[in-house]
Protein backbone atom coordinates (compact mmCIF):
# COMPACT_ATOMS: atom_id res chain seq x y z
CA UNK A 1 0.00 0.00 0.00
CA UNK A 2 1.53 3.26 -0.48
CA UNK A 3 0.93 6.56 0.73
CA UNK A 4 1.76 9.84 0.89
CA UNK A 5 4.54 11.37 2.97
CA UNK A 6 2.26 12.76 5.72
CA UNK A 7 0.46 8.88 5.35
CA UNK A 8 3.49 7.55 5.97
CA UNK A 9 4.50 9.54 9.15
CA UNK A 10 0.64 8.91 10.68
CA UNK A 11 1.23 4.73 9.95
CA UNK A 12 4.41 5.31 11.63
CA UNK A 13 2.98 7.28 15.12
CA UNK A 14 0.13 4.21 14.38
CA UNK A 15 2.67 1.86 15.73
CA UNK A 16 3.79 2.86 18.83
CA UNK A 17 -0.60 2.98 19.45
CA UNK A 18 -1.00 -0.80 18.52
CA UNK A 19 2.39 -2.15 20.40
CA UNK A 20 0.16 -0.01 23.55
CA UNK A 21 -2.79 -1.93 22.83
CA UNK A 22 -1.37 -5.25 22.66
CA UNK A 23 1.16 -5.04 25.36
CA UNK A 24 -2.37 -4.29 27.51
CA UNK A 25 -4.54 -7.06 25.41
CA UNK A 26 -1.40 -9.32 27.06
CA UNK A 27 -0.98 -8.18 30.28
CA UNK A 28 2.76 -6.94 29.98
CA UNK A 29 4.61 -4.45 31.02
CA UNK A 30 6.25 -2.13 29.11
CA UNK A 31 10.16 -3.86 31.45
CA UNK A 32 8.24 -7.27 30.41
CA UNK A 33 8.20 -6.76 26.68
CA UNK A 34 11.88 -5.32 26.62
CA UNK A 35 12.88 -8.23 28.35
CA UNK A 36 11.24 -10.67 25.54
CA UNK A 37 12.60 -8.64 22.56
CA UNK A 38 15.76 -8.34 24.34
CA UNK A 39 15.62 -4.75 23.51
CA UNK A 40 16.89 -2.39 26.11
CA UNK A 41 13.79 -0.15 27.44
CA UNK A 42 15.35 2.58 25.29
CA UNK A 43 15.64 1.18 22.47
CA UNK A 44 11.95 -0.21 22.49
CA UNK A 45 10.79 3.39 23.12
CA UNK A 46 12.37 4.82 20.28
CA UNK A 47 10.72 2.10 17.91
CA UNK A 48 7.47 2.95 19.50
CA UNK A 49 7.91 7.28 19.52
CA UNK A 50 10.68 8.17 16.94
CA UNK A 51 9.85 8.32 13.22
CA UNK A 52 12.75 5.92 11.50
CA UNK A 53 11.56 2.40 10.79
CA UNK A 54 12.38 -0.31 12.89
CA UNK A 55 15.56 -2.84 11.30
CA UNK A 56 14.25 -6.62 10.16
CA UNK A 57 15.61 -8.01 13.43
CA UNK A 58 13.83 -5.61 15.57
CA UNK A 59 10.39 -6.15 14.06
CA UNK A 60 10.92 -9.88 14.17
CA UNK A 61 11.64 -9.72 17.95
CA UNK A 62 8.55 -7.21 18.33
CA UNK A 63 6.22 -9.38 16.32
CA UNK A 64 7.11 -12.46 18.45
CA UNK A 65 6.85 -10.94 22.00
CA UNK A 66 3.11 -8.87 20.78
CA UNK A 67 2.22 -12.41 19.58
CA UNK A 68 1.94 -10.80 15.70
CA UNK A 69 1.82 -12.94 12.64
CA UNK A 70 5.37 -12.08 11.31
CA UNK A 71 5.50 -9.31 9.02
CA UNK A 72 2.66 -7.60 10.86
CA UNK A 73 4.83 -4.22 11.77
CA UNK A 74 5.38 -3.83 7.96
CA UNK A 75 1.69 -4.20 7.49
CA UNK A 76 0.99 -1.44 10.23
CA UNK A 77 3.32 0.79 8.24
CA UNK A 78 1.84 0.42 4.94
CA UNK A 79 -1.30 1.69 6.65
CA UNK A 80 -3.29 -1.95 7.66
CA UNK A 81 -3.30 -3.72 10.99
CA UNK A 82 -1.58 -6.08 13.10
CA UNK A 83 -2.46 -9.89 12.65
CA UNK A 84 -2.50 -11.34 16.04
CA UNK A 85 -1.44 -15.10 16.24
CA UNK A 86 -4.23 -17.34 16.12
CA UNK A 87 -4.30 -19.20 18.19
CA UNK A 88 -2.47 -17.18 20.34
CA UNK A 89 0.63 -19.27 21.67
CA UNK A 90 0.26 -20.16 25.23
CA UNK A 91 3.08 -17.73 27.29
CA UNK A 92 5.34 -19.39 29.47
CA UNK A 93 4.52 -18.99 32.90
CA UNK A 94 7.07 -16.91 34.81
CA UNK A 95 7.17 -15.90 38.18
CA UNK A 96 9.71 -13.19 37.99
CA UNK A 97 11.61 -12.40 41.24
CA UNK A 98 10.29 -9.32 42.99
CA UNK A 99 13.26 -7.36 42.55
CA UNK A 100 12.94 -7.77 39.11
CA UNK A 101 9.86 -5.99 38.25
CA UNK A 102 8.74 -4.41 42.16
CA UNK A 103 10.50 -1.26 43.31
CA UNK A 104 12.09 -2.20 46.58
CA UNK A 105 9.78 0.27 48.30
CA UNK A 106 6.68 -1.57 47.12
CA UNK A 107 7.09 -3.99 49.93
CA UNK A 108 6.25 -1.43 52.01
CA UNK A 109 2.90 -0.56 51.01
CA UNK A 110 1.95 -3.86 52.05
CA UNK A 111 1.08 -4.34 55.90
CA UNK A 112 2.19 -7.54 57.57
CA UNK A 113 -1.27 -8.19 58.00
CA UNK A 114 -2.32 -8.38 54.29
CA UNK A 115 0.74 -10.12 53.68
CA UNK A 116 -0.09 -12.86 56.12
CA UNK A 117 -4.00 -13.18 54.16
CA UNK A 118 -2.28 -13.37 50.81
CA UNK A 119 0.00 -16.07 52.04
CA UNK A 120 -2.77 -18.18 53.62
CA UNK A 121 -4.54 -18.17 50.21
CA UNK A 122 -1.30 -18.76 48.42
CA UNK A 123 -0.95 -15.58 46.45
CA UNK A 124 2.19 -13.50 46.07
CA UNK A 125 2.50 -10.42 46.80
CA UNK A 126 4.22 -8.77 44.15
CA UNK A 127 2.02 -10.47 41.40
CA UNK A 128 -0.49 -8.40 43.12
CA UNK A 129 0.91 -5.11 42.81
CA UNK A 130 1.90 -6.25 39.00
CA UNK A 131 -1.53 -6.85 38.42
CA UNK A 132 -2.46 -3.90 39.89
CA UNK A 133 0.42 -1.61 37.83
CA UNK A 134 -0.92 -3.31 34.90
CA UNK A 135 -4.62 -1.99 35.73
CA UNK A 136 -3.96 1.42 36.44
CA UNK A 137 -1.83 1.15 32.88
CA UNK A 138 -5.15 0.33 31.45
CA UNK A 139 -7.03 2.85 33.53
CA UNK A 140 -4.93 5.96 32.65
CA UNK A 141 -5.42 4.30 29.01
CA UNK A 142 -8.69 4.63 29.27
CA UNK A 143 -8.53 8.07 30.71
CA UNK A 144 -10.19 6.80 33.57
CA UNK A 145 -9.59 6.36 37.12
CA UNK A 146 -9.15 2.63 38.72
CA UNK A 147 -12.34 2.04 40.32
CA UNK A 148 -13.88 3.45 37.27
CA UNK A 149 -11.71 1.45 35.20
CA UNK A 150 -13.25 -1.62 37.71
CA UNK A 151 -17.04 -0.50 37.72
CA UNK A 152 -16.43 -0.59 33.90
CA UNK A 153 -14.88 -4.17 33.74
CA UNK A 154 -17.22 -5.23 35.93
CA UNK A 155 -14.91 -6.15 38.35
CA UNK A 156 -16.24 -4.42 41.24
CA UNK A 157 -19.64 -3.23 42.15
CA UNK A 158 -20.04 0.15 43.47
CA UNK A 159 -21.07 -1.45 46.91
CA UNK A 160 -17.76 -2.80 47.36
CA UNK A 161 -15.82 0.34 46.23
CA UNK A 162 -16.90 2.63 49.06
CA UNK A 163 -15.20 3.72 51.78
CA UNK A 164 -17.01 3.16 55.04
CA UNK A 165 -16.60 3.69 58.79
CA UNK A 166 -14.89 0.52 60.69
CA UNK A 167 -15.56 0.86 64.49
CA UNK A 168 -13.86 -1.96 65.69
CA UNK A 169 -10.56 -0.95 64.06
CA UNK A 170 -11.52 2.72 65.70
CA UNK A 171 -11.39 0.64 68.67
CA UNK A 172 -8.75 -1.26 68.26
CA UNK A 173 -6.42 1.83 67.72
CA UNK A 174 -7.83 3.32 70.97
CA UNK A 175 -6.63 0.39 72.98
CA UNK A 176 -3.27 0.49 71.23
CA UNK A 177 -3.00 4.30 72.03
CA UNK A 178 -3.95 3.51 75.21
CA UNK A 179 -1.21 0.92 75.79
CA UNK A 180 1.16 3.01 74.05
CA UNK A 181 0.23 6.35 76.76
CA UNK A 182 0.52 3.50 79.59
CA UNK A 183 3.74 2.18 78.91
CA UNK A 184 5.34 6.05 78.39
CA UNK A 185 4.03 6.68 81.58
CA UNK A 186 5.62 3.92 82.76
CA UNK A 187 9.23 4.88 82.03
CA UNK A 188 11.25 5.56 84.80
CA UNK A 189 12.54 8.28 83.53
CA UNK A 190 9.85 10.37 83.69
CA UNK A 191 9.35 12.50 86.79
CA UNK A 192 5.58 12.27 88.53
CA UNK A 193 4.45 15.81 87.10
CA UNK A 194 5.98 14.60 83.92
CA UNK A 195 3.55 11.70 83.99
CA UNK A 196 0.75 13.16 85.02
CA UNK A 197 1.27 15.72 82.14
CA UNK A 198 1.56 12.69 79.97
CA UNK A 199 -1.37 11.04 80.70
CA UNK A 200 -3.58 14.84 80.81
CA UNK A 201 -2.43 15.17 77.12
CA UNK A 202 -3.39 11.87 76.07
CA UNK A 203 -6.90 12.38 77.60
CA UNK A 204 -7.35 15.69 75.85
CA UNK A 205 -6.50 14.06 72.66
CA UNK A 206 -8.43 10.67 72.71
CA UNK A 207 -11.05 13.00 74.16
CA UNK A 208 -11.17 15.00 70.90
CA UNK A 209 -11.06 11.53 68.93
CA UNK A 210 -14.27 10.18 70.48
CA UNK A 211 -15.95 13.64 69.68
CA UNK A 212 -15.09 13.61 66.06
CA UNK A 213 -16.01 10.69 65.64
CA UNK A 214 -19.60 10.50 67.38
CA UNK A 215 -20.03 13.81 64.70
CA UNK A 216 -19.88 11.28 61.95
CA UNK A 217 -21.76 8.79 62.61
């Protein structure tokens, strides 16, 4: 098919817009496909934003990691579409380490407790935050937000994305504040004024607590 100059240049921005889609359709990351092309991240972004066209080798490696019918990227930049493999080949299954793909702060935004429920049901937890990465990919996509993005998918229902009031763990952080003001006031290095200061303060404060709270509800 050919095409005019300015053709040209639109079938070549069209093919950074279909690698998007299909690295979504798959569930990859942008690190995931790199590592399947054995392209460095760099050199993947240029094929998918800068305006030469791609060497044989390179569209090869693309067209097997996207799962494309070789000779697909050629097709995309004569102004067609992408043939998709069909049947799509079934993907190794790799569990990739969690330094690998997880920033090392990522662990924690996961409390201990979580962590424990996740291992009882035999999930990992950095396959979760993957999977969730890999949503709000899709979601900003979309031009959406994540719970839209799961109202959408019907993933969710809008019961279960609300945020609601949970006296017991209100109550539960009482008695740990509690504890906490007991055992300060326990230290022996505190004077008796010192103490009684102490445990005036904390009064005041869980005082103001139990107020704000009986305003909501």
């Amino acid at each position: 098919m050919r095409g005019t100059a300015e053709d040209k240049q639109r079938w070549r921005a069209a093919l950074g817009r279909y690698m998007e889609d299909r690295r979504l359709e798959l569930g990859l990351l942008w690190e995931q496909v790199a590592e399947l092309t054995g392209l460095s991240a760099q050199g993947l972004r240029d094929v998918r934003e800068k305006s030469g066209r791609p060497r044989p080798l390179t569209k090869q490696a693309i067209e097997k990691a996207l799962q494309w019918e070789p000779g697909s990227i050629d097709l995309i930049l004569a102004g067609g579409e992408p043939i998709p493999l069909s049947p799509a080949p079934l993907r190794r299954r790799q569990e990739p380490s969690p330094a690998a793909t997880v920033s090392p702060d990522m662990a924690t935004r996961i409390p201990n407790w979580f962590k424990s429920e996740l291992e009882r049901r035999d999930v990992q937890a950095p396959a979760i935050l993957r999977a969730l990465d890999v949503l709000r990919a899709i979601a900003d996509h979309n031009q959406s937000t994540l719970a839209e993005l799961l109202l959408e998918a019907g993933l969710a229902g809008l019961d279960e994305l609300g945020v609601r009031d949970r006296p017991d763990l209100i109550r539960d952080a009482i008695e740990n504040f509690r504890r906490e003001v007991q055992r300060i006031t326990a230290s022996p290095h505190l004077s008796s004024s010192q103490k009684r200061e102490t445990r005036a303060m904390a009064a005041e404060e869980l005082l103001k607590i139990l107020e704000k709270g009986a305003e909501t509800t």
